[in-house]
C-alpha atoms as a PDB file:
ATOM      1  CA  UNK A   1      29.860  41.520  20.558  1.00  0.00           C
ATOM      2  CA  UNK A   2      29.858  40.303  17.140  1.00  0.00           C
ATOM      3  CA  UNK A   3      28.356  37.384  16.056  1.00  0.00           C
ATOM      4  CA  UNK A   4      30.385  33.826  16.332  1.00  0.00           C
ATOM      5  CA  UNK A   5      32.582  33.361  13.078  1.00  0.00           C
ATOM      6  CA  UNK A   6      34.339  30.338  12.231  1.00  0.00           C
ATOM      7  CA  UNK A   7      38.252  30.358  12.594  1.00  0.00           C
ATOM      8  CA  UNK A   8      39.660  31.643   9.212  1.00  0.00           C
ATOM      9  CA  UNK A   9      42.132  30.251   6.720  1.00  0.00           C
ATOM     10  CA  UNK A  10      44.658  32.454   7.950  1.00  0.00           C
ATOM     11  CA  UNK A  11      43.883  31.942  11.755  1.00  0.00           C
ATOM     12  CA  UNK A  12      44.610  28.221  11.853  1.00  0.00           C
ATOM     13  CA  UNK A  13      47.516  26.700  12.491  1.00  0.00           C
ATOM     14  CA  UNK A  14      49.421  23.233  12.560  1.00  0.00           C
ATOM     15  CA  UNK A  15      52.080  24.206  14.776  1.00  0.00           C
ATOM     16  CA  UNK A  16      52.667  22.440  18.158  1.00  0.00           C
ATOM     17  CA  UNK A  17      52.164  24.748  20.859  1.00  0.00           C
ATOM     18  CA  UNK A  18      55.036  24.810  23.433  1.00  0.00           C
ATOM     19  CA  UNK A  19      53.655  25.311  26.854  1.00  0.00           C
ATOM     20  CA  UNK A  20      56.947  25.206  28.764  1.00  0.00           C
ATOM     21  CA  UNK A  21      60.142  24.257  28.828  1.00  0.00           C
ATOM     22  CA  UNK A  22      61.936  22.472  31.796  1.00  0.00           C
ATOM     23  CA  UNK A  23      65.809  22.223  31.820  1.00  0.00           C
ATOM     24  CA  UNK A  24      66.913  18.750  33.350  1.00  0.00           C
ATOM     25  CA  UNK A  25      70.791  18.067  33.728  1.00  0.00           C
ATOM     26  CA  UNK A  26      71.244  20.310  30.697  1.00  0.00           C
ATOM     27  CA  UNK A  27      68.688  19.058  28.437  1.00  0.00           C
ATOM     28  CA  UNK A  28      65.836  21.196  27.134  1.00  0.00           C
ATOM     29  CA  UNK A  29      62.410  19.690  27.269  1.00  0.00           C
ATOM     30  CA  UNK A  30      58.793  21.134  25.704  1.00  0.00           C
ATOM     31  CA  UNK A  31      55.927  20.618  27.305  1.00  0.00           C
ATOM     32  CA  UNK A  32      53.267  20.878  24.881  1.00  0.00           C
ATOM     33  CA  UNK A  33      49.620  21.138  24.232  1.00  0.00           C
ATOM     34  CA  UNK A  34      49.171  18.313  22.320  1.00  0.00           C
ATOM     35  CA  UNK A  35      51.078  16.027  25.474  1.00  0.00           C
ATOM     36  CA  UNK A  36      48.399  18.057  27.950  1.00  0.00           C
ATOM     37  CA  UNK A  37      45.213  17.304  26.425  1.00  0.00           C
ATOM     38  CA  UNK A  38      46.556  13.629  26.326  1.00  0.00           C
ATOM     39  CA  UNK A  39      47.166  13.790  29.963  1.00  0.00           C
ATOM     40  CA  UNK A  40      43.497  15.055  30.235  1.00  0.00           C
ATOM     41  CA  UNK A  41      42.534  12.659  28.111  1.00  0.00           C
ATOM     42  CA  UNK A  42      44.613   9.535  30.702  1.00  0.00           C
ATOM     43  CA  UNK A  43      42.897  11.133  33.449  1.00  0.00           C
ATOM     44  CA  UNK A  44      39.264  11.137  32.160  1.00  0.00           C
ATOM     45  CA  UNK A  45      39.824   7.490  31.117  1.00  0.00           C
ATOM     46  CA  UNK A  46      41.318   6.601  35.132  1.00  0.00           C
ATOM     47  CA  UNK A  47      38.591   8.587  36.973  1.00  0.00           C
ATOM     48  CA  UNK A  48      36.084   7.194  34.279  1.00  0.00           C
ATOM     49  CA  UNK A  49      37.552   3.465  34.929  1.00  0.00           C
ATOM     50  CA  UNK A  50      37.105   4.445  39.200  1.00  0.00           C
ATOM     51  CA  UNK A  51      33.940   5.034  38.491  1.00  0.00           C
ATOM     52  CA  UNK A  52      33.087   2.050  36.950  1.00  0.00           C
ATOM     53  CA  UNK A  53      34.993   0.023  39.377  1.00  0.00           C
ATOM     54  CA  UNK A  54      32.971   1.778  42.032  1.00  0.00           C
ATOM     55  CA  UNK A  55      29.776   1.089  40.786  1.00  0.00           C
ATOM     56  CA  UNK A  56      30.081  -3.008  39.623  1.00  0.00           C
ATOM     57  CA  UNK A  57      32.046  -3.641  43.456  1.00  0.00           C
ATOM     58  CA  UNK A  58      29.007  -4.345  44.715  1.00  0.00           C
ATOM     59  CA  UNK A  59      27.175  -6.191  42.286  1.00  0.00           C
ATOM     60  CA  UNK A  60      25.743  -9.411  42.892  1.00  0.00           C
ATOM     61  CA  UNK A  61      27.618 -12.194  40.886  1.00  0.00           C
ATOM     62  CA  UNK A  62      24.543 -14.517  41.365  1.00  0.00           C
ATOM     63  CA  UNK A  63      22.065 -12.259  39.450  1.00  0.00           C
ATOM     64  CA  UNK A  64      22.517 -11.802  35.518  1.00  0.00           C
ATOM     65  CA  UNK A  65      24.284  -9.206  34.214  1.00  0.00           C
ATOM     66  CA  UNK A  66      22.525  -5.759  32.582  1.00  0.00           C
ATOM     67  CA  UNK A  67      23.070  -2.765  31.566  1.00  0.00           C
ATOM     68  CA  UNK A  68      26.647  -1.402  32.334  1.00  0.00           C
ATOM     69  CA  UNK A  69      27.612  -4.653  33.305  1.00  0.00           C
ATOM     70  CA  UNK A  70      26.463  -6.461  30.661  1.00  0.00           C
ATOM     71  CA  UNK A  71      28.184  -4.068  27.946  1.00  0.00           C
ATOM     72  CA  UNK A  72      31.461  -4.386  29.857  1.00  0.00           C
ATOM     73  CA  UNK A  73      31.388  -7.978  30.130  1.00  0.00           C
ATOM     74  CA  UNK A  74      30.499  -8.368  26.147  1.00  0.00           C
ATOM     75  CA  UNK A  75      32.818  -6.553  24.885  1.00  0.00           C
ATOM     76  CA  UNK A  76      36.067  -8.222  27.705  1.00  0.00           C
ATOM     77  CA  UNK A  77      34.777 -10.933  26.122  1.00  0.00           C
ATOM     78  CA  UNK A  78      35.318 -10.039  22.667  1.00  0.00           C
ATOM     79  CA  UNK A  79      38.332  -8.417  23.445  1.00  0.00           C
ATOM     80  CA  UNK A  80      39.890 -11.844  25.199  1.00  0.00           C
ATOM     81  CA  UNK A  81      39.246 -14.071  21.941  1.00  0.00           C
ATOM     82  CA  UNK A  82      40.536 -11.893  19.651  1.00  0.00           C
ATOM     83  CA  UNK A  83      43.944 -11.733  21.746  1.00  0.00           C
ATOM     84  CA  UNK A  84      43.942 -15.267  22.306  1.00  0.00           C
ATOM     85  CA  UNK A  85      43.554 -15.897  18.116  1.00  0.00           C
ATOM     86  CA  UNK A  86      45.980 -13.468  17.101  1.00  0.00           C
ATOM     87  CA  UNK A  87      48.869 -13.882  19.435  1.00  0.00           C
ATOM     88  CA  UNK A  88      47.785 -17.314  20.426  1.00  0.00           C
ATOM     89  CA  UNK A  89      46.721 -18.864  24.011  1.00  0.00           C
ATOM     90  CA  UNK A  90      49.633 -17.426  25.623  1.00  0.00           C
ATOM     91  CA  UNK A  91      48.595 -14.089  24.842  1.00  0.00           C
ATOM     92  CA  UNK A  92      45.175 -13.990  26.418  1.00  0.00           C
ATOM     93  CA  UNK A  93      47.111 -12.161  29.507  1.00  0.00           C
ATOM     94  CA  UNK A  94      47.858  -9.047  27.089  1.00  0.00           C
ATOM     95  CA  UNK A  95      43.927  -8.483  26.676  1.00  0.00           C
ATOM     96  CA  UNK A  96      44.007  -5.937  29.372  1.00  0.00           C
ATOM     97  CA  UNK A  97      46.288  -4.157  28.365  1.00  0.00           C
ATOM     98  CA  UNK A  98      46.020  -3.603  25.124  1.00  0.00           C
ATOM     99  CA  UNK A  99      42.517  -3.083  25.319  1.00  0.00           C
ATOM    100  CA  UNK A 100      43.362   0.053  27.665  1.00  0.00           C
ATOM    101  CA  UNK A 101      45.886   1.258  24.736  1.00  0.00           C
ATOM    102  CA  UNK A 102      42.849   0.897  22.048  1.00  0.00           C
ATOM    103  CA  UNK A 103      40.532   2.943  24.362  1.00  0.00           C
ATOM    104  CA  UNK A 104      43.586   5.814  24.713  1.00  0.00           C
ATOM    105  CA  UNK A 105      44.138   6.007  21.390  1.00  0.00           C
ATOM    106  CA  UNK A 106      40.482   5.749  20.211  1.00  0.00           C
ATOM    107  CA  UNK A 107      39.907   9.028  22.709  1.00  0.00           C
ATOM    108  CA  UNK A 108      42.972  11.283  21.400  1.00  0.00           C
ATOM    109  CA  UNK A 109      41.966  10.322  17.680  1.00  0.00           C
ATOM    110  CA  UNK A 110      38.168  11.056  18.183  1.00  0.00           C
ATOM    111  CA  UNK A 111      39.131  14.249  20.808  1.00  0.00           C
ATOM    112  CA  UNK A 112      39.184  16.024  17.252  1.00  0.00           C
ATOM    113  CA  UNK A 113      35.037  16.442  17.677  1.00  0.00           C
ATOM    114  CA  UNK A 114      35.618  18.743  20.461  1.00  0.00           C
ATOM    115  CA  UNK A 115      35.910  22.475  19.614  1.00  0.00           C
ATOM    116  CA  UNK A 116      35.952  25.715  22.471  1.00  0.00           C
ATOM    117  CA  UNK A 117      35.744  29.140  21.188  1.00  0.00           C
ATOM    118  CA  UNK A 118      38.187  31.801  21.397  1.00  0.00           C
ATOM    119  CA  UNK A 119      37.431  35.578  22.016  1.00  0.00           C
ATOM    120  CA  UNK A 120      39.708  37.851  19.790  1.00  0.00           C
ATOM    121  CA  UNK A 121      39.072  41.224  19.143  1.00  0.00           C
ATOM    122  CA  UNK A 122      35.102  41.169  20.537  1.00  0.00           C
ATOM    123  CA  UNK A 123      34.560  38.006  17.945  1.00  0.00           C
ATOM    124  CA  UNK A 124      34.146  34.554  19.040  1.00  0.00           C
ATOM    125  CA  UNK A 125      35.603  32.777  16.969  1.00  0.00           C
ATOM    126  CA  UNK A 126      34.990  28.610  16.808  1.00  0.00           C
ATOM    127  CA  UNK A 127      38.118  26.864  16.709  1.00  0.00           C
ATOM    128  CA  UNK A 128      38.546  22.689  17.000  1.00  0.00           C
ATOM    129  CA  UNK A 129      41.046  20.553  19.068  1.00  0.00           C
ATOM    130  CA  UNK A 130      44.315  19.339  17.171  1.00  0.00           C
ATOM    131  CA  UNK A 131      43.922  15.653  18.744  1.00  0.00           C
ATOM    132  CA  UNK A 132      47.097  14.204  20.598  1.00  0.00           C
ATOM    133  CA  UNK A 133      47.731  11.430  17.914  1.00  0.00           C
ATOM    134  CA  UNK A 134      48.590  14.380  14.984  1.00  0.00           C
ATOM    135  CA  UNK A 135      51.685  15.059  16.994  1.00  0.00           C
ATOM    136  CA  UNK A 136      54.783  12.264  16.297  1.00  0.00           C
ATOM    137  CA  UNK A 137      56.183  12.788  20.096  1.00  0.00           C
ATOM    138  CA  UNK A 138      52.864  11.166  21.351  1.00  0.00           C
ATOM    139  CA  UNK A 139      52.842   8.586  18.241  1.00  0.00           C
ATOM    140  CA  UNK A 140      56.434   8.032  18.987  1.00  0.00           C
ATOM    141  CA  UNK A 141      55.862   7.351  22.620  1.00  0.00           C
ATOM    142  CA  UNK A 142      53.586   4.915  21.736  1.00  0.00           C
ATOM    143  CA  UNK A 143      54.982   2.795  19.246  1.00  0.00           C
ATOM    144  CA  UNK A 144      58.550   2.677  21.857  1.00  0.00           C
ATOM    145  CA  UNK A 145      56.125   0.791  24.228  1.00  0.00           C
ATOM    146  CA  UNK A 146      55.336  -1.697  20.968  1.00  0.00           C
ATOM    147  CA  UNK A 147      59.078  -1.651  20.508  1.00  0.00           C
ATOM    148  CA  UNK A 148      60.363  -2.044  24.538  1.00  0.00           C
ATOM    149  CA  UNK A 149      57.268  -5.021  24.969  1.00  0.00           C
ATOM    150  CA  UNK A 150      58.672  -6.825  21.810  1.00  0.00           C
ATOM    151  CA  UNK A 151      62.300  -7.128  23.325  1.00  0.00           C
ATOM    152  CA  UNK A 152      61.048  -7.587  26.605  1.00  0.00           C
ATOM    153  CA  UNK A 153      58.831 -10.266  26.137  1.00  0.00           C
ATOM    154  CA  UNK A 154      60.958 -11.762  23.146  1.00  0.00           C
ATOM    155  CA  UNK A 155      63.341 -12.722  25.481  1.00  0.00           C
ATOM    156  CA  UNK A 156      61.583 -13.292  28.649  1.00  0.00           C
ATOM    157  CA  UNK A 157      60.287 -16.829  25.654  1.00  0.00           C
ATOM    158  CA  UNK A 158      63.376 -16.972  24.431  1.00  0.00           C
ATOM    159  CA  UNK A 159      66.021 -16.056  26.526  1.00  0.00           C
ATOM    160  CA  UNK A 160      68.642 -13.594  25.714  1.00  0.00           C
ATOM    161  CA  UNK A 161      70.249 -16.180  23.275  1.00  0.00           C
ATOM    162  CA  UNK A 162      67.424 -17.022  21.945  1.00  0.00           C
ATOM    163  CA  UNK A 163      66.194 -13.635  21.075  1.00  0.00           C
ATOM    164  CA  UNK A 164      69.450 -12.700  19.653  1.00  0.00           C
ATOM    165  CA  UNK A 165      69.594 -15.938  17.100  1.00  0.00           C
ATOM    166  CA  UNK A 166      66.329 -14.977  15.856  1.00  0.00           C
ATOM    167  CA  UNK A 167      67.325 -12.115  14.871  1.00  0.00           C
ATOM    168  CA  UNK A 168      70.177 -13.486  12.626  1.00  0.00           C
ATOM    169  CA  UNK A 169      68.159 -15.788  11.158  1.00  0.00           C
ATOM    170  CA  UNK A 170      67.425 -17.255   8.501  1.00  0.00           C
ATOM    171  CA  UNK A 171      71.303 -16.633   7.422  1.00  0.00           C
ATOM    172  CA  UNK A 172      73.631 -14.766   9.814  1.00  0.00           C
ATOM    173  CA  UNK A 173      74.001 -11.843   6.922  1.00  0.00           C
ATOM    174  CA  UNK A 174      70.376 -11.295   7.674  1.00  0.00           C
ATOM    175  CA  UNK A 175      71.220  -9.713  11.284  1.00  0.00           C
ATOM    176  CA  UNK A 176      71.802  -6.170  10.352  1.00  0.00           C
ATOM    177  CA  UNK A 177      68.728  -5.938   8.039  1.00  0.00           C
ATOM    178  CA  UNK A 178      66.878  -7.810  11.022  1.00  0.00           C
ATOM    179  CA  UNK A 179      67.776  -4.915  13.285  1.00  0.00           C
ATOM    180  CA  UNK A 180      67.014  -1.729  11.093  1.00  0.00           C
ATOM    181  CA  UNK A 181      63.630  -4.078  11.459  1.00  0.00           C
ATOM    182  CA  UNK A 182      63.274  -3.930  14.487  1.00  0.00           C
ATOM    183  CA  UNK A 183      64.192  -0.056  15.007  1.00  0.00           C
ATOM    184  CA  UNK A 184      62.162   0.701  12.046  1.00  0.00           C
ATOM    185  CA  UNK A 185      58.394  -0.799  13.861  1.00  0.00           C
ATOM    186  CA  UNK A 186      57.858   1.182  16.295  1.00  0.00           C
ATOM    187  CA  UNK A 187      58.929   4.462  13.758  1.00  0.00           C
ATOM    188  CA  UNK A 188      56.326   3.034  11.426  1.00  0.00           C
ATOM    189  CA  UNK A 189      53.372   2.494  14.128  1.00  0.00           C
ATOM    190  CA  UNK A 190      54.101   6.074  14.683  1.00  0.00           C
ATOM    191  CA  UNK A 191      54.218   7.651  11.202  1.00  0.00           C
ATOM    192  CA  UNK A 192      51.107   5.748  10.239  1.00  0.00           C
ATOM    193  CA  UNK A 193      48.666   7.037  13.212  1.00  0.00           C
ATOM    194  CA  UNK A 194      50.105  10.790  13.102  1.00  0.00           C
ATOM    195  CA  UNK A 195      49.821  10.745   9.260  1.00  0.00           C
ATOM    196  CA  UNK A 196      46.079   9.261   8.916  1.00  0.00           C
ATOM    197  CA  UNK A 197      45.304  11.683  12.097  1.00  0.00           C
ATOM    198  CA  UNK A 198      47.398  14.734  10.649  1.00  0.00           C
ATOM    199  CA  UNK A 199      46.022  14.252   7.203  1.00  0.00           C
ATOM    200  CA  UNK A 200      42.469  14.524   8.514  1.00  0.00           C
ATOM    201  CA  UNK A 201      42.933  17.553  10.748  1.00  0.00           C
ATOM    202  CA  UNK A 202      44.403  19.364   8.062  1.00  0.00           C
ATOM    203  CA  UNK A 203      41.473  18.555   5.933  1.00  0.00           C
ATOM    204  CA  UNK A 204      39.066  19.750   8.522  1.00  0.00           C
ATOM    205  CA  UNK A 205      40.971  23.094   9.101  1.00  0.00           C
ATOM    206  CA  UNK A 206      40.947  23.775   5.516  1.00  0.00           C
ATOM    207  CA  UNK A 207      37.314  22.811   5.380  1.00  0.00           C
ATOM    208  CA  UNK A 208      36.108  25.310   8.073  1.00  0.00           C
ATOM    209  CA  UNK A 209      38.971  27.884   6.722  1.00  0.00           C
ATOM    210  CA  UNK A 210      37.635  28.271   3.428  1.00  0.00           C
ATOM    211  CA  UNK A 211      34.529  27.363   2.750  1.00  0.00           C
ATOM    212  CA  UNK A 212      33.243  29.017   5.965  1.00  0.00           C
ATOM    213  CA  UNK A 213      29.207  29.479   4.747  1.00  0.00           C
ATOM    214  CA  UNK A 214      29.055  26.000   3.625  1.00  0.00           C
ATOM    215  CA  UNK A 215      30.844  24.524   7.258  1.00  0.00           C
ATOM    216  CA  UNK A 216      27.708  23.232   8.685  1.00  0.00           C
ATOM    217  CA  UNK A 217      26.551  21.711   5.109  1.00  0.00           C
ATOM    218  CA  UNK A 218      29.018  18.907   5.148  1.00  0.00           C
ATOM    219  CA  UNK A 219      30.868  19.036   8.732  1.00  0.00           C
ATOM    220  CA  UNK A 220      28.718  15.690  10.286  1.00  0.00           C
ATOM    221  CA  UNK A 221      29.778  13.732   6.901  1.00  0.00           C
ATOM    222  CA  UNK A 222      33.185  15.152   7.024  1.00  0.00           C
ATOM    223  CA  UNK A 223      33.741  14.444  10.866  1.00  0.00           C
ATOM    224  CA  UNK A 224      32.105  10.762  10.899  1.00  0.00           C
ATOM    225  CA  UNK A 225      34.948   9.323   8.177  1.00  0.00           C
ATOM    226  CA  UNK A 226      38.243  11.592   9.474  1.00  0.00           C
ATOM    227  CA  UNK A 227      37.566  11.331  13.299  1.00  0.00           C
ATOM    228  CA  UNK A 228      34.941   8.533  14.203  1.00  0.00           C
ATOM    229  CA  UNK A 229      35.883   5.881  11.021  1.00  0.00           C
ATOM    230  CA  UNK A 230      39.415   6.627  10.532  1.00  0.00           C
ATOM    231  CA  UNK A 231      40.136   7.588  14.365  1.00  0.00           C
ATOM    232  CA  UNK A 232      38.677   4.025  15.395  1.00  0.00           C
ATOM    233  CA  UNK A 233      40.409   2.381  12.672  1.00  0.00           C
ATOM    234  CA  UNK A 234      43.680   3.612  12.691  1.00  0.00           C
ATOM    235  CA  UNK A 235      43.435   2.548  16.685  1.00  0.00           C
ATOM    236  CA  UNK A 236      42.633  -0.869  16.088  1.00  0.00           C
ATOM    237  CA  UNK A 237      45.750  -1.128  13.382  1.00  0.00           C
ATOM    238  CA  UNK A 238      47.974  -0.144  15.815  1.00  0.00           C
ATOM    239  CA  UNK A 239      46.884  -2.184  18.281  1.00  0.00           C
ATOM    240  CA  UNK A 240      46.881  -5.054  16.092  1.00  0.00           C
ATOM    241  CA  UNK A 241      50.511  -4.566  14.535  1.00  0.00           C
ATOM    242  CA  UNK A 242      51.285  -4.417  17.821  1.00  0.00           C
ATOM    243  CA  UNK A 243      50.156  -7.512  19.041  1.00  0.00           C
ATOM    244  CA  UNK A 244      51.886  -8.931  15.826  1.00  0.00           C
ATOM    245  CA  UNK A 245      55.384  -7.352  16.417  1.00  0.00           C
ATOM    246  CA  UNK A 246      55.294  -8.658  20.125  1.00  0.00           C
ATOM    247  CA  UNK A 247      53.756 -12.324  19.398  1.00  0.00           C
ATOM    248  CA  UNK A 248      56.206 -12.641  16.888  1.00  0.00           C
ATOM    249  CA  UNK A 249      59.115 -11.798  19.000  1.00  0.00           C
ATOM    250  CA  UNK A 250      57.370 -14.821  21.812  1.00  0.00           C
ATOM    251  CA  UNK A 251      57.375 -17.172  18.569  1.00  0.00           C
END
């Protein structure tokens, strides 16, 4: 066998993957790879969460926390003030779950560190994982639960009277500008995490494509700023925006 090569220019591509397509009262469905590894990536995070939950059940409550425990507890804590300050004592109860929706997105963004290696013609060649987050149907997804919580919650404050004057204020003529609003957040939460993710995946493709002997030179620089930096930060914007969009709809 020859010796491992990295992926070439020509060999990598952008392309979504369609796995299979399922037919349901006449509409045609893909089933991608990008929308597998992020159910791998759902599953990891529940049986990783079971775990967890398995191991503190039996902790004594008396004895100061460590370890595990301690981590877990430190960082609920952060997560609980800073959900309290930006959508305001009412929206301490949200900590939970958006919290769970800045660990998913944190693991698809930073799932672009794990590579597997493909055998083609007696060569393995090293390829990387296009993370979940570089494809808009899993961005879009995500920013419709930003949009459905905003309504939801907007009027569960408001009332559906309520909701439906703020959104003709301050002057009834605002209302239809107010709307394309409202349609256009969750299209923006979406553009913005598959572009920063997109963006850097390309980079890294072309990186390892063309500049194959100098890969390993640069690739930990390279792979800290486009997948760990900008993969944690682009999940804490969207959580954040999100918790904006719906504790502005509860205002």
């Amino acid at each position: 066998m020859n010796p491992i090569l990295l992926a070439g220019a020509d060999e990598i591509s952008m392309e979504v993957e369609v796995l299979r397509h399922f037919n349901i009262f006449g509409i045609d469905f893909a089933f991608t790879n990008t929308l597998w590894y992020s159910l791998w990536i759902a599953f990891f995070l529940i049986l990783f969460a079971f775990i967890v939950n398995r191991k503190l059940r039996h902790v004594d409550p008396m004895k100061p926390p460590k370890g595990l425990q301690n981590a877990l507890e430190m960082a609920i804590g952060v997560l609980d003030k800073f959900t309290a300050e930006t959508m305001g004592p009412s929206g301490k109860g949200f900590s939970a779950f958006y919290g769970c929706l800045f660990l998913y997105i944190m693991c698809c963004n930073l799932s672009g560190l794990f590579v597997w290696f493909v055998v083609k013609d007696h060569t393995v060649i090293f390829d990387f994982m296009r993370p979940p987050t570089a494809d808009f149907a899993v961005t879009l997804g995500l920013g419709l639960i930003t949009f459905f919580m905003t309504q939801i919650f907007g009027i569960r404050s408001k009332g559906v009277l309520g909701r439906m004057k703020a959104l003709a204020e301050p002057v009834f003529l605002m209302t239809p500008i107010n709307l394309i609003g409202e349609v256009a957040n969750p299209v923006s939460l979406a553009f913005r995490l598959m572009g920063n993710i997109l963006a850097g995946t390309i980079i890294m493709a072309l990186y390892y494509g063309l500049l194959p002997m100098f890969a390993y030179l640069l690739t930990p620089v390279l792979h800290f700023y486009f997948d760990v930096f900008a993969g944690i930060l682009q999940s804490f914007i969207f959580m954040f925006l999100s918790m904006l969009y719906v504790s502005g709809a509860m205002e």
